[in-house]
N, C-alpha and C. Protein backbone atom coordinates (compact mmCIF):
# COMPACT_ATOMS: atom_id res chain seq x y z
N UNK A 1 -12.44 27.38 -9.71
CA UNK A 1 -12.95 28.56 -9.02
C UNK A 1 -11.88 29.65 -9.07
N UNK A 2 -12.15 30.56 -9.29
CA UNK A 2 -11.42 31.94 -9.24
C UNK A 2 -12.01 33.35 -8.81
N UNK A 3 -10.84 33.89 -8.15
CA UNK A 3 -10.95 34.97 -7.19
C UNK A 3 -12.01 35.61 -7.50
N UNK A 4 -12.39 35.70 -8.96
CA UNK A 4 -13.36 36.91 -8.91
C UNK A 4 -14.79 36.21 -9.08
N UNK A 5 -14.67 34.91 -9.00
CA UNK A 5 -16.37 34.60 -8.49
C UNK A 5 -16.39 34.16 -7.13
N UNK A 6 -15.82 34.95 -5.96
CA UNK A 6 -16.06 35.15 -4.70
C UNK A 6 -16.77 36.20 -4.35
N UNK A 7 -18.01 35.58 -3.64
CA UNK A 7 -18.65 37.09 -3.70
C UNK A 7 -18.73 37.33 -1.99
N UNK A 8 -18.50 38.72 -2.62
CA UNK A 8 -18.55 39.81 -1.25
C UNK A 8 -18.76 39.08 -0.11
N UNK A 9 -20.05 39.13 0.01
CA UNK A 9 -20.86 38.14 1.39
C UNK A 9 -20.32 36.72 1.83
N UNK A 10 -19.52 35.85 0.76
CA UNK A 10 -18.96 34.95 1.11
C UNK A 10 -16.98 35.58 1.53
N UNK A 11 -17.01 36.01 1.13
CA UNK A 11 -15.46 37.05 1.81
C UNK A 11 -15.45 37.51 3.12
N UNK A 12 -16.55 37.88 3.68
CA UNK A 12 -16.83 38.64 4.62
C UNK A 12 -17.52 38.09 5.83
N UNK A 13 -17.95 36.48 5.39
CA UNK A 13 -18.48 35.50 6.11
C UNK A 13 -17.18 34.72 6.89
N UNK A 14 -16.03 34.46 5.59
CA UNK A 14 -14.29 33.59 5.80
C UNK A 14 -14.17 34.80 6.75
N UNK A 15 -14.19 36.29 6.11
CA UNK A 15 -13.19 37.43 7.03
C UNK A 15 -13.68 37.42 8.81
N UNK A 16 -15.17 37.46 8.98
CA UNK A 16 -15.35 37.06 10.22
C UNK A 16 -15.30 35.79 11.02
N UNK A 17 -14.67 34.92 10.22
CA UNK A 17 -15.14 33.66 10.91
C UNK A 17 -13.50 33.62 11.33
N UNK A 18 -11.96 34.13 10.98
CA UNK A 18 -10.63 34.25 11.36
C UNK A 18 -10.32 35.82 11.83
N UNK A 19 -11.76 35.86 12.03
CA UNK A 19 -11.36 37.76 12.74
C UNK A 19 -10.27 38.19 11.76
N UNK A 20 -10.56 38.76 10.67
CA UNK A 20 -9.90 39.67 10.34
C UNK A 20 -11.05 40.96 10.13
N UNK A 21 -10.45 42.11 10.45
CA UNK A 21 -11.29 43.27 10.60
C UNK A 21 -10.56 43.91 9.19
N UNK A 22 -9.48 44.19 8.32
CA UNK A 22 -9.14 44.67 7.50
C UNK A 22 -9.11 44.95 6.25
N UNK A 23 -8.92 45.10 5.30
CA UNK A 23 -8.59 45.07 4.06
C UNK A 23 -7.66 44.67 2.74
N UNK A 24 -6.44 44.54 3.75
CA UNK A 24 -5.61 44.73 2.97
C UNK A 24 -4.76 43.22 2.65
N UNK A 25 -5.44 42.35 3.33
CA UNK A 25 -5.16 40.68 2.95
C UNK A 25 -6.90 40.49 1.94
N UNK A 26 -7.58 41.05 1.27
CA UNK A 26 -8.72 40.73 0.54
C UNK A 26 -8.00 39.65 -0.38
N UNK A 27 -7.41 40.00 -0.66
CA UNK A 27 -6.80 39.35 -1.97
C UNK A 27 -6.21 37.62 -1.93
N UNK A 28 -5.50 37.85 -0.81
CA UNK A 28 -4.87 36.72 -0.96
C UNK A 28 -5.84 35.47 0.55
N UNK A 29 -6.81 36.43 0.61
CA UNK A 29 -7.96 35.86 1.11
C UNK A 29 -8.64 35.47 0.48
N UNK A 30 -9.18 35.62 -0.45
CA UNK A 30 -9.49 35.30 -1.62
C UNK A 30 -9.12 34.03 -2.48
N UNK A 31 -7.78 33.83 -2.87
CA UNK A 31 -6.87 33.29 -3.42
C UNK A 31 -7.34 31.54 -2.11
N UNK A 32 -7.32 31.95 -0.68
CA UNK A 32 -7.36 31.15 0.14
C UNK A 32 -8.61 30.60 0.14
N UNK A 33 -9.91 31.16 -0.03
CA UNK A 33 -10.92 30.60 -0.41
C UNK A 33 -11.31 29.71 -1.83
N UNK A 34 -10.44 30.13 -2.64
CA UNK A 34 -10.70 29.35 -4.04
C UNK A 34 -10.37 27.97 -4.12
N UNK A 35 -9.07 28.02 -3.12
CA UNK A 35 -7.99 26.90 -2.76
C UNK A 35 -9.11 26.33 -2.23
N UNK A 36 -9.67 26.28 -1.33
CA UNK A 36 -10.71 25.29 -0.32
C UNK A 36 -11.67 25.18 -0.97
N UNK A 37 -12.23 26.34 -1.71
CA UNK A 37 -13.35 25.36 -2.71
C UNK A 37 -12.92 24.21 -3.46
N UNK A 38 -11.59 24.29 -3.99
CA UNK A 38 -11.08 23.33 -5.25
C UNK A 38 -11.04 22.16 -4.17
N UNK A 39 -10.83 22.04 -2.96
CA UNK A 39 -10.38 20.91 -2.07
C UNK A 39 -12.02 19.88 -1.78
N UNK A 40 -12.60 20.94 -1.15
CA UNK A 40 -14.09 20.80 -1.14
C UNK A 40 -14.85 19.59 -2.39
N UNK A 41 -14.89 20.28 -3.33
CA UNK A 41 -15.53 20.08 -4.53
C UNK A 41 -14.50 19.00 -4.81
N UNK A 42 -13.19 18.44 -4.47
CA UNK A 42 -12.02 17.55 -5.31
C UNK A 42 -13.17 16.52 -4.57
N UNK A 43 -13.83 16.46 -3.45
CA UNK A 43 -14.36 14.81 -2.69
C UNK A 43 -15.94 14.55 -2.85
N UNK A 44 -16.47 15.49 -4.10
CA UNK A 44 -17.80 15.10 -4.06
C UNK A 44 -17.79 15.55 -5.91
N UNK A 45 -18.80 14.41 -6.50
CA UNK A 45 -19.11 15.02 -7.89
C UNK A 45 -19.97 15.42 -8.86
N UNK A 46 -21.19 15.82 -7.22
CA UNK A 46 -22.11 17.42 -7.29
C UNK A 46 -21.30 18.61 -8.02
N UNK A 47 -21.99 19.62 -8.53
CA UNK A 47 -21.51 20.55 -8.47
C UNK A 47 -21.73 21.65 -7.59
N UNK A 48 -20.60 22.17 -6.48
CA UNK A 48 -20.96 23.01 -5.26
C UNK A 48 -21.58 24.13 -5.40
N UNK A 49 -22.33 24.75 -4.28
CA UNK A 49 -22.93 26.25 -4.56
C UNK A 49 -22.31 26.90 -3.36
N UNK A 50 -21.54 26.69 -2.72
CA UNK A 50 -21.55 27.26 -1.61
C UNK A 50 -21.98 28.47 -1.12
N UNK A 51 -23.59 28.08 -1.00
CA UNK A 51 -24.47 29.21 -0.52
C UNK A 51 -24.51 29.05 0.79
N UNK A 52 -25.21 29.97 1.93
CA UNK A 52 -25.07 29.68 2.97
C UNK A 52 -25.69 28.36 4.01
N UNK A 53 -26.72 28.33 3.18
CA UNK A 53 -27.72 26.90 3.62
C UNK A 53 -27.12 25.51 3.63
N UNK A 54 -26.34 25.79 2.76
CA UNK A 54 -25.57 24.04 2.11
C UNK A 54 -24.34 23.94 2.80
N UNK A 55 -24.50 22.38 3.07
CA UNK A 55 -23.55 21.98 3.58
C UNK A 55 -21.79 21.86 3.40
N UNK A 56 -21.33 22.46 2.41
CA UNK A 56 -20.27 23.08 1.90
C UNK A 56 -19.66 24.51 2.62
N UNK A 57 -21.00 24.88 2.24
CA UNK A 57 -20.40 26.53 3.24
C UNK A 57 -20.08 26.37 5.04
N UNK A 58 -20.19 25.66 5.23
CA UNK A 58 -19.96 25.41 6.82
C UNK A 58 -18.43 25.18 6.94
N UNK A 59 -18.13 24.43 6.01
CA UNK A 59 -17.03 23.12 6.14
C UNK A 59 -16.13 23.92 5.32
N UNK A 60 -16.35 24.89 4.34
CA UNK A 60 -15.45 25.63 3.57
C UNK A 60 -15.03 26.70 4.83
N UNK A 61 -16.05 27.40 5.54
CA UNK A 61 -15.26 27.98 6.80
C UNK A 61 -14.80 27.66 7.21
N UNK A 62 -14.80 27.01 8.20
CA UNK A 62 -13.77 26.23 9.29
C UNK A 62 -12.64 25.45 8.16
N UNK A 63 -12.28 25.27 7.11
CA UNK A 63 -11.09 24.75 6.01
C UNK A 63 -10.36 25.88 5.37
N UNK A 64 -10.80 27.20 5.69
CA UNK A 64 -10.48 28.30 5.65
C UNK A 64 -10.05 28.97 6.89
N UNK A 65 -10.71 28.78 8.07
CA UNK A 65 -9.93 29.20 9.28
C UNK A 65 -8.95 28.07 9.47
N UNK A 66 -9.14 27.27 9.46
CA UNK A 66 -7.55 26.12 9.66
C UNK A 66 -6.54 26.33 8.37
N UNK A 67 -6.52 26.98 7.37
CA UNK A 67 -5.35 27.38 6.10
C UNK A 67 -5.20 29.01 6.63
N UNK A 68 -5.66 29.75 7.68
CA UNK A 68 -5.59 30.68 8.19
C UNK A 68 -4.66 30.29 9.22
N UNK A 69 -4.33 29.65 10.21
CA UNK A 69 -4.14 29.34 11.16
C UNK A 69 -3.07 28.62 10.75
N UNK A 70 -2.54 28.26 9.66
CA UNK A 70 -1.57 26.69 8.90
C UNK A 70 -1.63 26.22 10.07
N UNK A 71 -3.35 25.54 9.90
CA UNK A 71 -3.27 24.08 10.81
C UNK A 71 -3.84 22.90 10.08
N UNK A 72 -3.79 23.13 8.42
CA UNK A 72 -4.46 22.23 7.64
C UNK A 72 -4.14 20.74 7.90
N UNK A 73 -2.97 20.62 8.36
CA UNK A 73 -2.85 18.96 8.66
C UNK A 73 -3.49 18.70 10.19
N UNK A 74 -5.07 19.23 10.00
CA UNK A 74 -5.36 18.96 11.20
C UNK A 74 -6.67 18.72 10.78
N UNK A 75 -7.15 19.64 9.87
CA UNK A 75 -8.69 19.48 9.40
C UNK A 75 -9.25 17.96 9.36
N UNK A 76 -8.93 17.42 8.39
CA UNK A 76 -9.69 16.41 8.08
C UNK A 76 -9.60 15.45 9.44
N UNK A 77 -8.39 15.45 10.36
CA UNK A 77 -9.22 14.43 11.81
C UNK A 77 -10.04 15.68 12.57
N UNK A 78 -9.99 16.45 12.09
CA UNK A 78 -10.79 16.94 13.25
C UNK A 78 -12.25 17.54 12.87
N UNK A 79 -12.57 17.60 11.42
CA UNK A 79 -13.67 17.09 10.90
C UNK A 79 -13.93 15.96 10.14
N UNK A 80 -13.64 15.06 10.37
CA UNK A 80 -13.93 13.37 9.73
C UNK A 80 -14.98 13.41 9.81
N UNK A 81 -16.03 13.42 10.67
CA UNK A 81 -17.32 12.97 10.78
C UNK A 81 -18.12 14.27 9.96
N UNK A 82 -17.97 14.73 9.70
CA UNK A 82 -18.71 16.35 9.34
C UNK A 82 -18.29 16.03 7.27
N UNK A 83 -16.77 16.14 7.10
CA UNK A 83 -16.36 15.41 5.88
C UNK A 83 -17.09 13.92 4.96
N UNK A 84 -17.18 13.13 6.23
CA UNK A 84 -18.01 11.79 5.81
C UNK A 84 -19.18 11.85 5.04
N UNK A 85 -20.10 12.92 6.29
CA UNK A 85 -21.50 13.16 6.32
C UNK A 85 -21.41 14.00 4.62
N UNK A 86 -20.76 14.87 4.73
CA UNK A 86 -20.63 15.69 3.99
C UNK A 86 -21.07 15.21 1.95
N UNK A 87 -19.51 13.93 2.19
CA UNK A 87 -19.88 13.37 1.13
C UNK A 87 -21.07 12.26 0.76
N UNK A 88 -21.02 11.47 1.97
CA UNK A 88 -22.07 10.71 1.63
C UNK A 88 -23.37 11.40 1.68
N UNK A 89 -23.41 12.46 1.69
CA UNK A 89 -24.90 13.54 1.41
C UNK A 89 -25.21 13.30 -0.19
N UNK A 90 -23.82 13.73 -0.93
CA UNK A 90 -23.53 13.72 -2.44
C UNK A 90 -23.45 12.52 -3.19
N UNK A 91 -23.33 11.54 -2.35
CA UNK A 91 -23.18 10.37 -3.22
C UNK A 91 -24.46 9.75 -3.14
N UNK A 92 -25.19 9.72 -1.48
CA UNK A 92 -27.08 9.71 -2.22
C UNK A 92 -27.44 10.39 -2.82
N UNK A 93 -27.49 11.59 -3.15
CA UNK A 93 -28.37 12.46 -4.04
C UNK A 93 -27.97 12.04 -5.73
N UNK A 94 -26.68 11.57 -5.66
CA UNK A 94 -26.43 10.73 -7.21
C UNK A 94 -26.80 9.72 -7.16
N UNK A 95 -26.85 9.19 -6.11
CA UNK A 95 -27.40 7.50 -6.13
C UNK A 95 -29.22 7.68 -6.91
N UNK A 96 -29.73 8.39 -5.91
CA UNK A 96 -30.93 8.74 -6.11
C UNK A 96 -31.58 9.23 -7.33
N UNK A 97 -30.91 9.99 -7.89
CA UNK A 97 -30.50 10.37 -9.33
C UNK A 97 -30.70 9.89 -10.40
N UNK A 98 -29.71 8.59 -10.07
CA UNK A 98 -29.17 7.81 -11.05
C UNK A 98 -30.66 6.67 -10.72
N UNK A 99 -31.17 6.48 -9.96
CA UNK A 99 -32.10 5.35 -9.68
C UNK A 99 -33.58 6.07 -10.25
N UNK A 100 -33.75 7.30 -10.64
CA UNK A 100 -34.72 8.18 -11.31
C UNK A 100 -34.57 8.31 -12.78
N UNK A 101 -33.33 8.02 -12.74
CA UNK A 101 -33.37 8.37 -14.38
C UNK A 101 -33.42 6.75 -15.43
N UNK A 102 -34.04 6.08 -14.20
CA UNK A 102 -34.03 4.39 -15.15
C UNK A 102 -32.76 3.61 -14.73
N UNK A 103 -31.63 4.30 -14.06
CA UNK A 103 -30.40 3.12 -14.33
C UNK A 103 -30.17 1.76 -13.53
């Protein structure tokens, strides 16, 4: 993932969710969102959309306000259950998948 397939509406979703009202961290806000997609996407082997409906975009906020906050060595106990759910969402939908396509 890279900076410039962050779009607007997902910038501005991270920018309100750590109150920033400004401009002039876009960038390396940016840079901070790509990072959490790559983290995101490292524990499932769907490929992510993080649109707003899906369960990615929730969990990419709040993994973005905690790398806002450098409280990342905090995320994963303090979403374990949300992380779990998260993946085992992805590993039925391959299970399921894989049980459709004959295997």
């Amino acid at each position: 993932m890279t900076t410039a397939e962050i779009t607007e509406d997902l910038l501005t979703a991270v920018k309100d969710n750590i109150y920033v009202t400004w401009n002039e961290e876009d960038e390396s806000i940016k840079k901070m969102i790509a990072k959490n997609m790559v983290y995101l996407q490292s524990k499932v082997s769907a490929k992510l959309t993080f649109l707003p409906d899906s369960l990615e975009y929730g969990l990419l906020l709040e993994r973005c306000r905690y790398d806002w906050n450098r409280a990342l060595d905090e995320f994963e106990q303090n979403f374990a259950s949300e992380l779990l759910g998260f993946i085992q969402h992805y590993a039925l939908q391959e299970y399921i998948a894989g049980d459709s396509n004959g295997e």
